[in-house]
Protein backbone atom coordinates (compact mmCIF):
# COMPACT_ATOMS: atom_id res chain seq x y z
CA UNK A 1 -19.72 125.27 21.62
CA UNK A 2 -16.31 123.54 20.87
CA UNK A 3 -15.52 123.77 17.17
CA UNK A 4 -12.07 121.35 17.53
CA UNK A 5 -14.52 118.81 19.69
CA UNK A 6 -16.87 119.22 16.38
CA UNK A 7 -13.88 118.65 14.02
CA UNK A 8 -13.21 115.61 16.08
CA UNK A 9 -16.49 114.24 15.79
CA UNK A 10 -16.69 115.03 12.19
CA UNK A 11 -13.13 112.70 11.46
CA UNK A 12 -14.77 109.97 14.17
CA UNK A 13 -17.74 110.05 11.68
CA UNK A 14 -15.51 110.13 8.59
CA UNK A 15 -13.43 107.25 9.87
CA UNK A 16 -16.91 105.00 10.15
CA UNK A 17 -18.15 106.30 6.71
CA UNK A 18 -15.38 105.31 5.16
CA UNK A 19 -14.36 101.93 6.82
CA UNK A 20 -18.05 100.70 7.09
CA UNK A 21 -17.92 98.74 3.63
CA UNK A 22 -14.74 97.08 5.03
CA UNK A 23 -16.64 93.78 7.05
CA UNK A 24 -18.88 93.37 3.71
CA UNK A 25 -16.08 91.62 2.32
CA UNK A 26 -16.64 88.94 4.92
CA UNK A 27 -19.77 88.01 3.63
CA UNK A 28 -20.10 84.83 1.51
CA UNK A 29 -22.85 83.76 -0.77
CA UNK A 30 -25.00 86.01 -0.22
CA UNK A 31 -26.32 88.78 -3.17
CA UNK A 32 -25.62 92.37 -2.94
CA UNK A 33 -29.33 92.96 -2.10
CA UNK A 34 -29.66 90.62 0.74
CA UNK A 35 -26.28 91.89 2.77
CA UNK A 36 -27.13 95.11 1.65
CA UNK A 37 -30.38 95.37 3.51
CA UNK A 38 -29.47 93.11 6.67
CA UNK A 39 -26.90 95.60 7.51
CA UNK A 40 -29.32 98.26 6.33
CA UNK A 41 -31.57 97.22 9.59
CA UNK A 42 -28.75 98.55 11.95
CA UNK A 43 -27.99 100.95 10.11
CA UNK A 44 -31.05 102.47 9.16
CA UNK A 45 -34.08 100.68 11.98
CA UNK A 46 -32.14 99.07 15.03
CA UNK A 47 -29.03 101.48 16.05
CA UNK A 48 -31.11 104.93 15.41
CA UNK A 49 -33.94 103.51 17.58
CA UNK A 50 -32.04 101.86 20.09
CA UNK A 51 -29.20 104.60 20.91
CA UNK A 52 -31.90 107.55 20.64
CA UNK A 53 -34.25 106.03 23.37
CA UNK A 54 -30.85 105.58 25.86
CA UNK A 55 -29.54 108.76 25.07
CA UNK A 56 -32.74 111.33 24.61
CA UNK A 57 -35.31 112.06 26.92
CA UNK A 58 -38.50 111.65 25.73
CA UNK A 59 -37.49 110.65 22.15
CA UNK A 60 -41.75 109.44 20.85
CA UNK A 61 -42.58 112.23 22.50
CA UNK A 62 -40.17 114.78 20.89
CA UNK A 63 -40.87 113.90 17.74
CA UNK A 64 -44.78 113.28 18.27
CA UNK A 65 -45.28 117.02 18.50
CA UNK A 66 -43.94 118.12 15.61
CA UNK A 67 -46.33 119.36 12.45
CA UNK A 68 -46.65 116.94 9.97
CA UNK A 69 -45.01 119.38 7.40
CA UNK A 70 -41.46 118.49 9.55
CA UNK A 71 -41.97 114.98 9.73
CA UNK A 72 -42.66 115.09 5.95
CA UNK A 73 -40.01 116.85 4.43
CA UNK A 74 -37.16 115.05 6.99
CA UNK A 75 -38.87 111.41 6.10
CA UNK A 76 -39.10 112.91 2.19
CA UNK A 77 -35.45 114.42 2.02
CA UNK A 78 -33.86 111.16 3.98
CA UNK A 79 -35.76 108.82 1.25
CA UNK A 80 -34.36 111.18 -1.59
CA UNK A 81 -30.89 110.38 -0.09
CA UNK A 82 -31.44 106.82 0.17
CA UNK A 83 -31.60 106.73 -3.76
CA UNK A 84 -27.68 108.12 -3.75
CA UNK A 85 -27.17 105.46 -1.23
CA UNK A 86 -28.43 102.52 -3.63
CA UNK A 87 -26.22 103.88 -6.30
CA UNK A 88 -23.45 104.98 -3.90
CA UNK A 89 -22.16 100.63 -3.69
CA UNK A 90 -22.20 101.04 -7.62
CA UNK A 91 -19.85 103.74 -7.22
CA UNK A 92 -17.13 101.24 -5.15
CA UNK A 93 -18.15 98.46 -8.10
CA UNK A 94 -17.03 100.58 -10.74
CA UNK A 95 -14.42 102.85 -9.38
CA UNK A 96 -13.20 100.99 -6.18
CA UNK A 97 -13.04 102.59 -2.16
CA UNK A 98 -10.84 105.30 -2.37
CA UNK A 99 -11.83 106.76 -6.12
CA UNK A 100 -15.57 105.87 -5.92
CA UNK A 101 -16.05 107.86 -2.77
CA UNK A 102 -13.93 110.74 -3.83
CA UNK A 103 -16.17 111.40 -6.76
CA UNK A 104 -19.50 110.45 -5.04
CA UNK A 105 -18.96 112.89 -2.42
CA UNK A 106 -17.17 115.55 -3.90
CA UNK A 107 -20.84 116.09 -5.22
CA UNK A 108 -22.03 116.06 -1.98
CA UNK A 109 -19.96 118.50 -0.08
CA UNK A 110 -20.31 120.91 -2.78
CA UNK A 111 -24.35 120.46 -2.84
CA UNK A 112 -24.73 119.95 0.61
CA UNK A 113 -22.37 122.52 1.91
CA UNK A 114 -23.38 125.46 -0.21
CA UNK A 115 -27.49 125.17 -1.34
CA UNK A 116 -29.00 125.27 2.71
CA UNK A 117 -27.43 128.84 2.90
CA UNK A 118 -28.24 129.88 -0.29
CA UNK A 119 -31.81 128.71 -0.06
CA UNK A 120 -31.90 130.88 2.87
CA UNK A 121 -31.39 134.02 1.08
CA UNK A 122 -34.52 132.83 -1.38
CA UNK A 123 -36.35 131.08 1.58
CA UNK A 124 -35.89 132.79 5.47
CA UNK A 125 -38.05 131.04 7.13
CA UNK A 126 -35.83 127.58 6.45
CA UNK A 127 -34.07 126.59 9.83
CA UNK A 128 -30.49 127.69 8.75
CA UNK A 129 -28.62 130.06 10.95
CA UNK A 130 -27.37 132.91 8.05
CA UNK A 131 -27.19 133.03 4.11
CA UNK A 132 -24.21 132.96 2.32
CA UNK A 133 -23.60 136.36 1.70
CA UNK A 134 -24.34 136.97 5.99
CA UNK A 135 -21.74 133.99 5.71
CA UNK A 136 -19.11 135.99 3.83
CA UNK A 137 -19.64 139.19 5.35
CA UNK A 138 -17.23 138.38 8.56
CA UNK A 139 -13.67 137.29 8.63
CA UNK A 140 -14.08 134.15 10.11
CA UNK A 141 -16.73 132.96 7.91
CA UNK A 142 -14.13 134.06 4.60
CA UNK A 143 -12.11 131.65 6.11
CA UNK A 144 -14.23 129.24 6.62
CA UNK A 145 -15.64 129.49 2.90
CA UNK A 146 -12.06 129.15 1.90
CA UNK A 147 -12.32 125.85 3.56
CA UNK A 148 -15.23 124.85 1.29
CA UNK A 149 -13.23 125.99 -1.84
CA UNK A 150 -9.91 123.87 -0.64
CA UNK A 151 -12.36 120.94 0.07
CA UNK A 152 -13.52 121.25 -3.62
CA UNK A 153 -10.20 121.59 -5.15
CA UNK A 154 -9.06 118.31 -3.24
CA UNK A 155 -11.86 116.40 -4.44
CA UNK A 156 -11.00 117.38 -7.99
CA UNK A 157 -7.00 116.44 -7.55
CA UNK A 158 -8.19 112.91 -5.92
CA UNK A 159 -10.68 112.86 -9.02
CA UNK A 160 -7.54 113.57 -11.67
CA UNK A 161 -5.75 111.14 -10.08
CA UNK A 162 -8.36 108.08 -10.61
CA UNK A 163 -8.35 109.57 -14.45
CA UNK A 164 -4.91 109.15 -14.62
CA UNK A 165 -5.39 105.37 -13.09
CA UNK A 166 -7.25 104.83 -15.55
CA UNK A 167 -5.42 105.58 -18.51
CA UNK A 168 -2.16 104.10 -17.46
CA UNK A 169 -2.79 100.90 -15.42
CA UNK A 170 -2.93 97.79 -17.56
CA UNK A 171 -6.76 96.58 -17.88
CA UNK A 172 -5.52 93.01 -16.18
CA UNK A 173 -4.21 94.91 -13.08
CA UNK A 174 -7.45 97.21 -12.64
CA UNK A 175 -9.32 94.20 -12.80
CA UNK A 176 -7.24 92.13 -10.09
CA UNK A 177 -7.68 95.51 -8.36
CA UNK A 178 -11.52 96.01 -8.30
CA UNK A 179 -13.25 93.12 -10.83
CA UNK A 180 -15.43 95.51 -12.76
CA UNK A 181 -13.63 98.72 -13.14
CA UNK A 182 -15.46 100.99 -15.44
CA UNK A 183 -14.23 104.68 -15.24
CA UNK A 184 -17.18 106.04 -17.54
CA UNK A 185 -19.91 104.02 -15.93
CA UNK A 186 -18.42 105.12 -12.13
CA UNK A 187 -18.11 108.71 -13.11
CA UNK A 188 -21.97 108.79 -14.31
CA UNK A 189 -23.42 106.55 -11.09
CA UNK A 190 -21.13 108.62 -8.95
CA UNK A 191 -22.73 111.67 -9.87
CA UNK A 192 -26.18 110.57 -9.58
CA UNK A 193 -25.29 109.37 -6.20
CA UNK A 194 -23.34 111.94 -5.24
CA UNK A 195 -26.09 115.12 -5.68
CA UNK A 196 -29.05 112.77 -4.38
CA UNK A 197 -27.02 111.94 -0.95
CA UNK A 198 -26.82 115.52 -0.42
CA UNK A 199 -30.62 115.71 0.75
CA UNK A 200 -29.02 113.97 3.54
CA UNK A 201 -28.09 117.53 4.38
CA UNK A 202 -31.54 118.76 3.63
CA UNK A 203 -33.40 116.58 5.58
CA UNK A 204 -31.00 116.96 8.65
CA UNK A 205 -31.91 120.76 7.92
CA UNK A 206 -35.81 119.94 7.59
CA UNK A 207 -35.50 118.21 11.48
CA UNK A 208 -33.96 121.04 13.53
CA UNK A 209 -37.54 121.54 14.89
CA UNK A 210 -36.90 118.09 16.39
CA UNK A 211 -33.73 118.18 18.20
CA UNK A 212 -34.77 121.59 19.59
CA UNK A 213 -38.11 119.47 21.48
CA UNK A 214 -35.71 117.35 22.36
CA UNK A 215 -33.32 119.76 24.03
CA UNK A 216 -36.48 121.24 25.98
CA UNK A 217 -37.04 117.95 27.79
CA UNK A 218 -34.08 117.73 29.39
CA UNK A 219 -31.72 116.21 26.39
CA UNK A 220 -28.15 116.91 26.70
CA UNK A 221 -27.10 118.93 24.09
CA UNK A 222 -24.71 117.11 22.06
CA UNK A 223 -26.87 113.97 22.05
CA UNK A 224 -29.74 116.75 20.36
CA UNK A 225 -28.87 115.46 17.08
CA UNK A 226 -30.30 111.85 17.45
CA UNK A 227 -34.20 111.90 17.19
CA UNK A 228 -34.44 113.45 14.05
CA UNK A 229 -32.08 110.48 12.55
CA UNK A 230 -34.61 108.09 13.41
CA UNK A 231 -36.93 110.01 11.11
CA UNK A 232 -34.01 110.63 8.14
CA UNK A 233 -33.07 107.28 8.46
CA UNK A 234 -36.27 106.23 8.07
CA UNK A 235 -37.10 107.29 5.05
CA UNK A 236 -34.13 106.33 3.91
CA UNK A 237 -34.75 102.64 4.59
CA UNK A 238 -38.07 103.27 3.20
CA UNK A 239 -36.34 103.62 -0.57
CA UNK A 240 -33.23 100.49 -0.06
CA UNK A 241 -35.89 98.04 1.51
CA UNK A 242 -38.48 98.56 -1.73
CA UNK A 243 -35.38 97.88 -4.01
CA UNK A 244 -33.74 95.03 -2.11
CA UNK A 245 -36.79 93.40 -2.12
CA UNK A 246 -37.40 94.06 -5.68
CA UNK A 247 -33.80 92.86 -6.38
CA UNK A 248 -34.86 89.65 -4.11
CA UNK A 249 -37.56 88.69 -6.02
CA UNK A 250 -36.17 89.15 -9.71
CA UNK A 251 -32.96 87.74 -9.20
CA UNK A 252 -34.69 84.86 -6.70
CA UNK A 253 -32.15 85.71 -3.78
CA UNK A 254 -35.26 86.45 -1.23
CA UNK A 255 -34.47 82.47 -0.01
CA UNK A 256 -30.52 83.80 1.35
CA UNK A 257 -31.86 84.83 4.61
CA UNK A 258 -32.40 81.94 6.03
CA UNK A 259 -31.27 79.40 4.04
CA UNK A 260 -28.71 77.25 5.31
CA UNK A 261 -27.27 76.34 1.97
CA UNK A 262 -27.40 78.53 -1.58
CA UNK A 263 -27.75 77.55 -4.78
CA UNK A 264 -25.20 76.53 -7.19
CA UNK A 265 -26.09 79.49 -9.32
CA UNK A 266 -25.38 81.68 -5.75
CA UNK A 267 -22.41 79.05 -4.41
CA UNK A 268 -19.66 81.90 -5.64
CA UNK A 269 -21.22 85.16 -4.87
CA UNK A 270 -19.27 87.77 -2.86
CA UNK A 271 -19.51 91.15 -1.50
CA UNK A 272 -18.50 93.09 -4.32
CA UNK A 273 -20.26 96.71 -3.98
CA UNK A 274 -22.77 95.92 -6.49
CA UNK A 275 -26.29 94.98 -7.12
CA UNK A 276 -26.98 90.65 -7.67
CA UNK A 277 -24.04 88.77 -9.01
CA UNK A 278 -21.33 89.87 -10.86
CA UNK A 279 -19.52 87.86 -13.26
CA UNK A 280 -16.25 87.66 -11.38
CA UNK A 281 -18.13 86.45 -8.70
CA UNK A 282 -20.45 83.36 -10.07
CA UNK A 283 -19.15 79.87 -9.89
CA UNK A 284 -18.80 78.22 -12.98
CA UNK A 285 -21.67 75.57 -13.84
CA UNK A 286 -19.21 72.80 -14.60
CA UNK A 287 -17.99 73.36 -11.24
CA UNK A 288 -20.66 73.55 -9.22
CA UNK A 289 -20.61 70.18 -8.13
CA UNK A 290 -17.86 70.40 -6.81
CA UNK A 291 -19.01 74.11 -4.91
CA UNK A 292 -19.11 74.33 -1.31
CA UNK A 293 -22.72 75.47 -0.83
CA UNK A 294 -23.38 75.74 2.78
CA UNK A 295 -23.86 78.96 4.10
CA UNK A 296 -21.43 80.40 6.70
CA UNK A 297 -24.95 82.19 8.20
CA UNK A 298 -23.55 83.78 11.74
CA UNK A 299 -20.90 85.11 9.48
CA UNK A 300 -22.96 86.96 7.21
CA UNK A 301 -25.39 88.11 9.80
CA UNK A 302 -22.34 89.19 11.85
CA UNK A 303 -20.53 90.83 8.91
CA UNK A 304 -23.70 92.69 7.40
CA UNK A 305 -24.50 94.02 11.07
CA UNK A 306 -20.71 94.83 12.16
CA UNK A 307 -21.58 97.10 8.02
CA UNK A 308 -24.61 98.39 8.80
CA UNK A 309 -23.41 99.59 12.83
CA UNK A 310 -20.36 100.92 11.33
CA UNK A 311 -22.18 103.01 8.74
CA UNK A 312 -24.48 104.38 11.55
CA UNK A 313 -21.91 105.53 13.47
CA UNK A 314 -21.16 108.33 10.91
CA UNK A 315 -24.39 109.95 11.33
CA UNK A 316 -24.09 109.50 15.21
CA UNK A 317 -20.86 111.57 15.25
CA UNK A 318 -21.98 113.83 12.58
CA UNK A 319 -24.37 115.08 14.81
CA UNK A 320 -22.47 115.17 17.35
CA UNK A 321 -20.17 117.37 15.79
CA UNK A 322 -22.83 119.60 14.02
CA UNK A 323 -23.44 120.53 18.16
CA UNK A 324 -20.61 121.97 18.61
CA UNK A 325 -20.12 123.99 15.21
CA UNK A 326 -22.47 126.93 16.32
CA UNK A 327 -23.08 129.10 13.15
CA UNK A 328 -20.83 127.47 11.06
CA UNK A 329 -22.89 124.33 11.29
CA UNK A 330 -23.26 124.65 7.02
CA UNK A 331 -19.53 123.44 7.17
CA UNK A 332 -20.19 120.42 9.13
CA UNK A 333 -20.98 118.24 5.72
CA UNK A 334 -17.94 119.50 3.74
CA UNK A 335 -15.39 118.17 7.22
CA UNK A 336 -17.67 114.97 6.79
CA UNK A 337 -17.22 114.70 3.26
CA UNK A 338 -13.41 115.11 3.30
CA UNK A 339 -12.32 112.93 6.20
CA UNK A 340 -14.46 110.03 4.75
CA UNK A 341 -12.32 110.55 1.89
CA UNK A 342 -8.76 110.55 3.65
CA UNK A 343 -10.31 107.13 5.26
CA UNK A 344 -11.71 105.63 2.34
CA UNK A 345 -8.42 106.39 0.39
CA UNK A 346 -6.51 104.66 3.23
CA UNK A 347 -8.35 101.32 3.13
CA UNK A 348 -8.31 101.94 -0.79
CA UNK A 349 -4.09 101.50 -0.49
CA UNK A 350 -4.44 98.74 2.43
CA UNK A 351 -6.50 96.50 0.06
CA UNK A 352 -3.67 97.38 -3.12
CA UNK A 353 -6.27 99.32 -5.32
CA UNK A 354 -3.96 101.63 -6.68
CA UNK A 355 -1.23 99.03 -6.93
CA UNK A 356 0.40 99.60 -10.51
CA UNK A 357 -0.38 103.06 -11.38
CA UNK A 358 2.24 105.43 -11.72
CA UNK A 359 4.07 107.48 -9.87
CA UNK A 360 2.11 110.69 -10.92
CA UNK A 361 -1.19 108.99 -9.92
CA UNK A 362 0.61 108.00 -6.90
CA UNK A 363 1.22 112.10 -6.20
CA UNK A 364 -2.26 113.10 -7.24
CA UNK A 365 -4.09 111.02 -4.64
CA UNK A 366 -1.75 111.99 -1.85
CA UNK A 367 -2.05 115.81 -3.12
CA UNK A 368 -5.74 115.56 -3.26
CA UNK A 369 -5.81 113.83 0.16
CA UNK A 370 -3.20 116.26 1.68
CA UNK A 371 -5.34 119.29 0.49
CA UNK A 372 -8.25 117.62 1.99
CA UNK A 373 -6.45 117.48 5.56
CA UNK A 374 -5.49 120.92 4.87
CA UNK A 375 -9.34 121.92 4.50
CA UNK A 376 -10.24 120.68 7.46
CA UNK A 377 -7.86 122.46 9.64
CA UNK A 378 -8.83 125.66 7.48
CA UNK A 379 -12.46 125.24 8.37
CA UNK A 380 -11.54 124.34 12.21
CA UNK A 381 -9.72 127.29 12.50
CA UNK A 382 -12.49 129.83 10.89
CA UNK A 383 -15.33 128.20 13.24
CA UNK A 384 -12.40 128.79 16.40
CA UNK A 385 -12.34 132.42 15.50
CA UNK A 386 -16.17 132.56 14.86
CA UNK A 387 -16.02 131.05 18.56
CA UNK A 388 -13.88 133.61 19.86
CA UNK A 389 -16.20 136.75 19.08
C-alpha cells in the first residue's frame, strides 16, 4: 500500500471528473440527449470493456463466477447512480461548473464517505474493512475522520459562496455567465443528484467479490479495481440509454446521429449541460433560412468521445487509488469528491463564470477550495500513519 500514490490517483481522477464536460462545448447541433449518450458509450460500454480485457487477466472469467446476488446489487447500485448522473448535467445548466459540482457532490462525499461504514456496524457481513466507531477508535483514523469533516465544511463555504453569487451579480451577467442560471432549481436537482450518485460508492462496495477473483488469476493489484466497473458502469448505462432514447423520440432528435444536416428547429443547439434545447440555444424561425445547417459530424463524434473517455478516466484512477488506501479505503470518495471540485472550480474561473461577483464571493470560493486542498492532505496524512503501524 502507498496512501500518497492513492492521493495521487484520487486528484488524477478528480482532474478528469471535473474537466470531462469541457470538449462538450465543442459539439454543435446536436441535443443534450444525443451527445450525452455518444460519449456515454466510452464512457460507460467501450473504455471499461476495452482497458479491463488489456489490463486484467481473465476479466469474463472473473466476473462469471461470481453469485448472482453480486452481480445484482453492483449492476442495481451503478443504475441507481446513473439517475444522479442524468440530473448531475442539470446541475451545470442551472448552477454552472464550479457551483453545480460543489453542491452535487458535497452530497456525495458526505453519503458516500460515511453510510458503507456505518452500514457495517448494522450489516457485518457487507465487504467493508471496519465500522465507524472501529474507524474512530485509533489515532490515525481520528485524523482521517477529521478529513471527512474539513471536506464537508469546504463544500459548504464553496456552497455560501454560489449563494452569495447569486444575490449580488446582476441577472444580465449570470446569464452571459451560464444562460439559464436558476439558484433554487440547481440547489433542488443538485441534491437529488448528489445523494443518488453516491450508490456509485455502494455498488463499488457491492463488487469487491470481483476484483478479489480477479487478483487470484494473476491481476496486478492496482489494476484489481477494473472488472467490477464494467459491471457498475453497466448498469449505469442501462438507466442514461432508456432516457436518451426517450428524450430522442419525444423531442424527435433520434435522426442527429447520422444525419448530415439538422433541422432548422435543431440549426442553433449547443452543448449546454441540459436536457433537449434550451432557449438560449434555438435559432430563431425568421432566421433559419439563413442557418447554417450542416452538421460538423467528426466533430461531434470526436467531442462527445474525447467527454465520455475523459469522464471514464475518473473511475479508472479512482480505483486505482482505492488500491493503495488499505483500510482507509472509506476515504477514497471524499479525496474524489474534493479534488473534482478544486478542478471543476478552476475551469469554472477559466470560462469567466464567476466574472462580476464580488469580492466576498470571490473569498468564499477560494476559502472553500483552499479548505478542500487542506482536506486532502489531512486525509493523506491519517492513511500515512495508518500505513506506518
Amino acid at each position: 500500500m502507498n496512501p500518497f500514490l492513492g492521493v495521487v490517483f484520487h486528484w488524477l481522477g478528480g482532474l478528469a471528473s471535473g474537466s470531462f464536460y469541457v470538449p462538450y462545448k465543442g459539439v454543435k447541433k446536436w441535443s443534450w440527449e444525443t451527445y450525452w449518450l455518444v460519449g456515454g458509450f466510452f464512457s460507460w460500454i467501450i473504455c471499461p470493456s476495452l482497458l479491463a480485457s488489456i489490463l486484467t487477466k481473465d476479466l469474463w472469467g472473473s466476473i462469471g463466477q461470481q453469485s448472482m446476488t453480486t452481480l445484482w446489487w453492483t449492476y442495481f447500485f451503478g443504475a441507481m447512480w446513473g439517475f444522479g448522473g442524468l440530473t448531475f448535467g442539470l446541475t451545470m445548466r442551472y448552477l454552472g461548473m464550479s457551483l453545480g459540482m460543489g453542491v452535487a457532490l458535497g452530497y456525495c462525499a458526505a453519503f458516500g464517505t460515511l453510510l458503507p461504514p456505518i452500514f457495517k456496524a448494522f450489516i457485518p457481513s457487507i465487504p467493508v474493512p471496519e465500522t465507524l466507531a472501529q474507524i474512530a477508535s485509533t489515532t490515525p483514523g481520528q485524523i482521517t475522520l477529521v478529513g471527512v469533516t474539513v471536506t464537508l465544511l469546504g463544500i459548504g463555504v464553496a456552497a455560501l459562496a454560489g449563494l452569495t453569487k447569486e444575490r449580488e451579480m446582476p441577472e444580465a451577467e449570470k446569464k452571459k455567465a451560464i444562460s439559464e442560471f436558476s439558484f433554487k432549481k440547481g440547489i433542488i436537482v443538485a441534491t437529488f443528484s448528489g445523494i443518488m450518485s453516491a450508490c456509485f460508492a455502494f455498488a463499488l462496495t457491492a463488487g469487491n467479490p470481483i476484483g478479489e477473483a480477479s487478483l487470484k488469476a494473476g491481476t496486478d493489484p492496482i489494476w484489481t479495481g477494473l472488472p467490477k466497473l464494467v459491471v457498475v458502469l453497466l448498469g449505469g448505462f442501462t438507466t442514461n440509454f432508456v432516457w436518451c432514447v426517450i428524450l430522442n423520440i419525444r423531442n424527435r432528435t433520434g435522426y442527429q446521429y447520422l444525419a448530415a444536416h439538422v433541422r432548422p428547429e435543431h440549426a442553433g443547439l449547443t452543448a449546454s449541460g441540459g436536457e433537449g434545447a434550451s432557449s438560449s440555444s434555438a435559432t430563431p424561425r425568421a432566421a433559419v433560412a439563413e442557418a447554417d445547417l450542416r452538421v460538423p459530424r467528426f466533430g461531434n463524434f470526436f467531442f462527445s468521445a474525447l467527454a465520455g473517455t475523459t469522464w471514464y478516466f475518473q473511475f479508472f484512477f479512482y480505483t486505482m487509488g482505492e488500491t493503495q488506501m488499505g483500510k482507509f479505503g472509506f476515504a477514497s470518495w471524499t479525496l474524489h469528491m474534493a479534488s473534482i471540485i478544486i478542478f471543476s472550480t478552476m475551469w469554472g474561473w477559466i470560462f469567466h463564470e464567476w466574472k462580476g461577483s464580488s469580492r466576498k464571493a470571490h473569498t468564499l470560493i477560494g476559502l472553500g477550495i483552499a479548505t478542500l486542498i487542506l482536506s486532502t492532505i489531512i486525509i493523506g496524512y491519517g492513511t500515512y500513519l495508518k500505513a506506518g503501524h
